[in-house]
C-alpha atoms as a PDB file:
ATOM      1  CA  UNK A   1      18.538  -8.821 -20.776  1.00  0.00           C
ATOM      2  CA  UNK A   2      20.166  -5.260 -20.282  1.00  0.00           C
ATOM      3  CA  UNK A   3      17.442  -2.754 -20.351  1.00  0.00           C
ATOM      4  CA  UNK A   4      18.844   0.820 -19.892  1.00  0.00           C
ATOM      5  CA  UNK A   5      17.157   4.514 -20.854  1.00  0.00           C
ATOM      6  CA  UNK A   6      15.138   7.370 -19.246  1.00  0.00           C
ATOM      7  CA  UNK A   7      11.381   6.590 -18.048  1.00  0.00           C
ATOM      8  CA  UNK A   8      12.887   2.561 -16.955  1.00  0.00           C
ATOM      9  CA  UNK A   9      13.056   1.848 -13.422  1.00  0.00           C
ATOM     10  CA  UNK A  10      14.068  -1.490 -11.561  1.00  0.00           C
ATOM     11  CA  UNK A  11      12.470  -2.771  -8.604  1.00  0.00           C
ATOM     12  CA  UNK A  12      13.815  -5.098  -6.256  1.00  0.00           C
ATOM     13  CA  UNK A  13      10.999  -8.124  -5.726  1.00  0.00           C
ATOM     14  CA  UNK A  14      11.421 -11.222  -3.901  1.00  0.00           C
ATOM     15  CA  UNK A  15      14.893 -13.064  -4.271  1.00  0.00           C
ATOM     16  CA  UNK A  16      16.437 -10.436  -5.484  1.00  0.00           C
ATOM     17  CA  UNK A  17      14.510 -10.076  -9.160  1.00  0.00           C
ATOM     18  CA  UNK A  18      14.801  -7.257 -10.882  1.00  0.00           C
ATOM     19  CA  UNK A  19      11.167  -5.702 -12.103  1.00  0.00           C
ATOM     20  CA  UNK A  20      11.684  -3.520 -15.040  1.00  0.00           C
ATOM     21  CA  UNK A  21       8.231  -0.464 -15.180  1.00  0.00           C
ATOM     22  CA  UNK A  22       8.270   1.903 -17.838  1.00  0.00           C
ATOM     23  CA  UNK A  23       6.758   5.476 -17.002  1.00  0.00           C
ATOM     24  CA  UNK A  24       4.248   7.020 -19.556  1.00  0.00           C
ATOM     25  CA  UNK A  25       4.989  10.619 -20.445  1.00  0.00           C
ATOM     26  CA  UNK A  26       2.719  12.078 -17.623  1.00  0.00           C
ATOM     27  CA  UNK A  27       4.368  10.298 -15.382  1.00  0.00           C
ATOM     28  CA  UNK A  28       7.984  11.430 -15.998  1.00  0.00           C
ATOM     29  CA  UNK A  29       6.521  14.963 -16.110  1.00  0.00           C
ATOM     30  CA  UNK A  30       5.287  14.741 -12.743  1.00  0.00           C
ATOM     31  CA  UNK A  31       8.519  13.408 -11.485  1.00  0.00           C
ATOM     32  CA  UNK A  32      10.518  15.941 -12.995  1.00  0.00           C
ATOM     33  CA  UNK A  33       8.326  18.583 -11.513  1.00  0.00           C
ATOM     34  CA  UNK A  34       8.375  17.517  -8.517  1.00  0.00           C
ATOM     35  CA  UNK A  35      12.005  16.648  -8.650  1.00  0.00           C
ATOM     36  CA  UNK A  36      12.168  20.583  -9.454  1.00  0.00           C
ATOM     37  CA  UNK A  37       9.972  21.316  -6.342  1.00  0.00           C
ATOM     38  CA  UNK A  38      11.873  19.588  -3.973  1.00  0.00           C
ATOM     39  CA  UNK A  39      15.592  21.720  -5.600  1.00  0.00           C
ATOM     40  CA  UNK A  40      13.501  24.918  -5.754  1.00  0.00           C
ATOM     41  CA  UNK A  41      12.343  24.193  -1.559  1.00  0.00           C
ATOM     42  CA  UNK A  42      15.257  22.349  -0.342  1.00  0.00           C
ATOM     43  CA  UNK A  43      17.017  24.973   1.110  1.00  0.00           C
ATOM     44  CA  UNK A  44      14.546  26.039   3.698  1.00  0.00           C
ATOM     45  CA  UNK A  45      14.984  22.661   5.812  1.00  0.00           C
ATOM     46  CA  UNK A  46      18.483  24.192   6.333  1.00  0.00           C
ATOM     47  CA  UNK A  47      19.921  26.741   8.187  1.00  0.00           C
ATOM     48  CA  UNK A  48      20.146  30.189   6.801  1.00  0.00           C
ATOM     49  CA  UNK A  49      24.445  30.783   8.038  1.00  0.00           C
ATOM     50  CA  UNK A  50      25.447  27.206   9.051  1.00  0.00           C
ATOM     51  CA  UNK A  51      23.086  25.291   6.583  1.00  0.00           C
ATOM     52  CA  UNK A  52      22.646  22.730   9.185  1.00  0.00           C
ATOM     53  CA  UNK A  53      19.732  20.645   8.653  1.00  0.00           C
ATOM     54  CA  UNK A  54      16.572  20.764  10.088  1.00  0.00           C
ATOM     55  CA  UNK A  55      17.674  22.372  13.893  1.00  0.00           C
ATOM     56  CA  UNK A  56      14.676  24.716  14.148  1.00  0.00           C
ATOM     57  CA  UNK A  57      11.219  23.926  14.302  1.00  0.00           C
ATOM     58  CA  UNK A  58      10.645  26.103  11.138  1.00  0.00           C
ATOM     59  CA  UNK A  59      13.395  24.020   9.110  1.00  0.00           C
ATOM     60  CA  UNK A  60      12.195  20.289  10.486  1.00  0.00           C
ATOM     61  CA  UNK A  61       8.518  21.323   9.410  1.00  0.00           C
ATOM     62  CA  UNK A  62       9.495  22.249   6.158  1.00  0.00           C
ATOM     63  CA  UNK A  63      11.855  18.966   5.548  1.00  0.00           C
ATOM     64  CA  UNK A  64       9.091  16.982   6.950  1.00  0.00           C
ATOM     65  CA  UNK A  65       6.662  18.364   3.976  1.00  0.00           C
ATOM     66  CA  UNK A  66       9.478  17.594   1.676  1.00  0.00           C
ATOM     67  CA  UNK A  67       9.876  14.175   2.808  1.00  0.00           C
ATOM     68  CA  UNK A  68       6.124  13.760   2.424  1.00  0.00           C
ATOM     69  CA  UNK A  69       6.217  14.874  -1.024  1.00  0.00           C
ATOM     70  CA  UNK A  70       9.126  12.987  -1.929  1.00  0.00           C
ATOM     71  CA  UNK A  71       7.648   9.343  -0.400  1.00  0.00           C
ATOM     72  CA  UNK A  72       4.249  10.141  -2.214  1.00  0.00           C
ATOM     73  CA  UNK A  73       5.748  10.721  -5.438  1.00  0.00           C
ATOM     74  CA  UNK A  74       8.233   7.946  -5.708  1.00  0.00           C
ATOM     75  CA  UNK A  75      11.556   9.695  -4.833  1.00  0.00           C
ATOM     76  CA  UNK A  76      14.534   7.799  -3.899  1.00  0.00           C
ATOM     77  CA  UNK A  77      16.768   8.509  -1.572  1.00  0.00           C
ATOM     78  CA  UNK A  78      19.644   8.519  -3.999  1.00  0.00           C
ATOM     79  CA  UNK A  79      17.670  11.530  -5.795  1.00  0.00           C
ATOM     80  CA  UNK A  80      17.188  13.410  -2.405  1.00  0.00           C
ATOM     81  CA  UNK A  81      20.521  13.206  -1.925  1.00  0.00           C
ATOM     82  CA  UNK A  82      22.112  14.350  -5.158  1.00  0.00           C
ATOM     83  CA  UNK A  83      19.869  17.421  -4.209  1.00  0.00           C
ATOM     84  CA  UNK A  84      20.865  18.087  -1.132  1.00  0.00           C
ATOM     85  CA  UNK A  85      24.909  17.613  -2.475  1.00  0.00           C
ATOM     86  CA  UNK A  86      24.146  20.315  -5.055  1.00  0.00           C
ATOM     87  CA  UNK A  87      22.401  22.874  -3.243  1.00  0.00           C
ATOM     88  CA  UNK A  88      25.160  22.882  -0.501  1.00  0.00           C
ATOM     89  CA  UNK A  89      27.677  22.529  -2.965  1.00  0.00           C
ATOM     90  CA  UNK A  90      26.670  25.819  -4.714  1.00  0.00           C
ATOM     91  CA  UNK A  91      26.086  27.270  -1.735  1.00  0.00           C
ATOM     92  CA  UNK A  92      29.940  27.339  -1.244  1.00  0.00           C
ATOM     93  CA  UNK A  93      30.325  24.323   1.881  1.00  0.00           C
ATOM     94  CA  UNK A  94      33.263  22.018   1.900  1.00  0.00           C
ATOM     95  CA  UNK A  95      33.041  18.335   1.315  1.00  0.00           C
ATOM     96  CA  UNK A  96      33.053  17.135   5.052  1.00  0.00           C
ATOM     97  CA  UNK A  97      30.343  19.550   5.325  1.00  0.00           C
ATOM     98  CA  UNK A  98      28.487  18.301   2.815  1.00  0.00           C
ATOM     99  CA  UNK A  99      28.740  14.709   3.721  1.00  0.00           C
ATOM    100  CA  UNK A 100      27.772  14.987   7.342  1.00  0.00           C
ATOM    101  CA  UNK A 101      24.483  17.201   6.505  1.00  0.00           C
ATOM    102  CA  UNK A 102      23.987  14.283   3.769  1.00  0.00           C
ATOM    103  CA  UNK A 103      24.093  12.087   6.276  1.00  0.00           C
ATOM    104  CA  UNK A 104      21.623  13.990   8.553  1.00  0.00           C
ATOM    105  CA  UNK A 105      19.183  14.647   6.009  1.00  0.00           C
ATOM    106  CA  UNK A 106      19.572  10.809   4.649  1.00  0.00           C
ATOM    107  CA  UNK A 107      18.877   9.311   8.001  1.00  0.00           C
ATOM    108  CA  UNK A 108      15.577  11.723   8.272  1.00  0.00           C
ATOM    109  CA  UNK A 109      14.298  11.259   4.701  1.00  0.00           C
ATOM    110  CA  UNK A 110      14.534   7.445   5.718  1.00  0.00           C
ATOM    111  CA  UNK A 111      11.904   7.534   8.292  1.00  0.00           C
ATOM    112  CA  UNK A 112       8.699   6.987   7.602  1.00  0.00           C
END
């Protein structure tokens, strides 16, 4: 059975077996808000010239908060990372920029 819209979300269980949940209303609200936190708060776990992530103290703390929020809210990685991709994006970077901060941040927001 194909099961496809906003609010479904598949989880991987044993063997492989797709779990289909469906999220009440409250609960895509609170995603999407703090979906919009983590866009609005992003760019302070980078650099403010090189947007390099997290090489000062001040920028690891704050990614390290984000990552919190993020694991405590359901997050995936894949939506961390489409965040990350758009705010360097608009702030002007190229794409090898871009992928290698990706990277970075993808290999932090993957620790526990």
């Amino acid at each position: 059975m194909l099961v496809s819209g906003w609010g479904l979300g598949g989880k991987c269980g044993v063997g492989g077996e797709v779990k289909m949940t469906i999220m009440t209303d409250q609960e895509k609200i609170k995603k999407f808000d703090v979906i919009e936190t983590l866009r609005t708060r992003i760019g302070g776990c980078f650099g403010d010239q090189d947007k390099i992530f997290a090489t000062h103290v001040l920028d690891e703390n704050r990614a390290k908060e984000l990552r919190k929020l993020a694991k405590e809210n359901s997050i995936s990685l894949n939506e961390v990372q489409d965040i990350i991709a758009g705010y360097l994006y608009r702030s002007g970077f190229n794409a090898k920029h871009v992928m290698e901060q990706i990277k970075k941040a993808s290999d932090f927001f993957a620790k526990n």
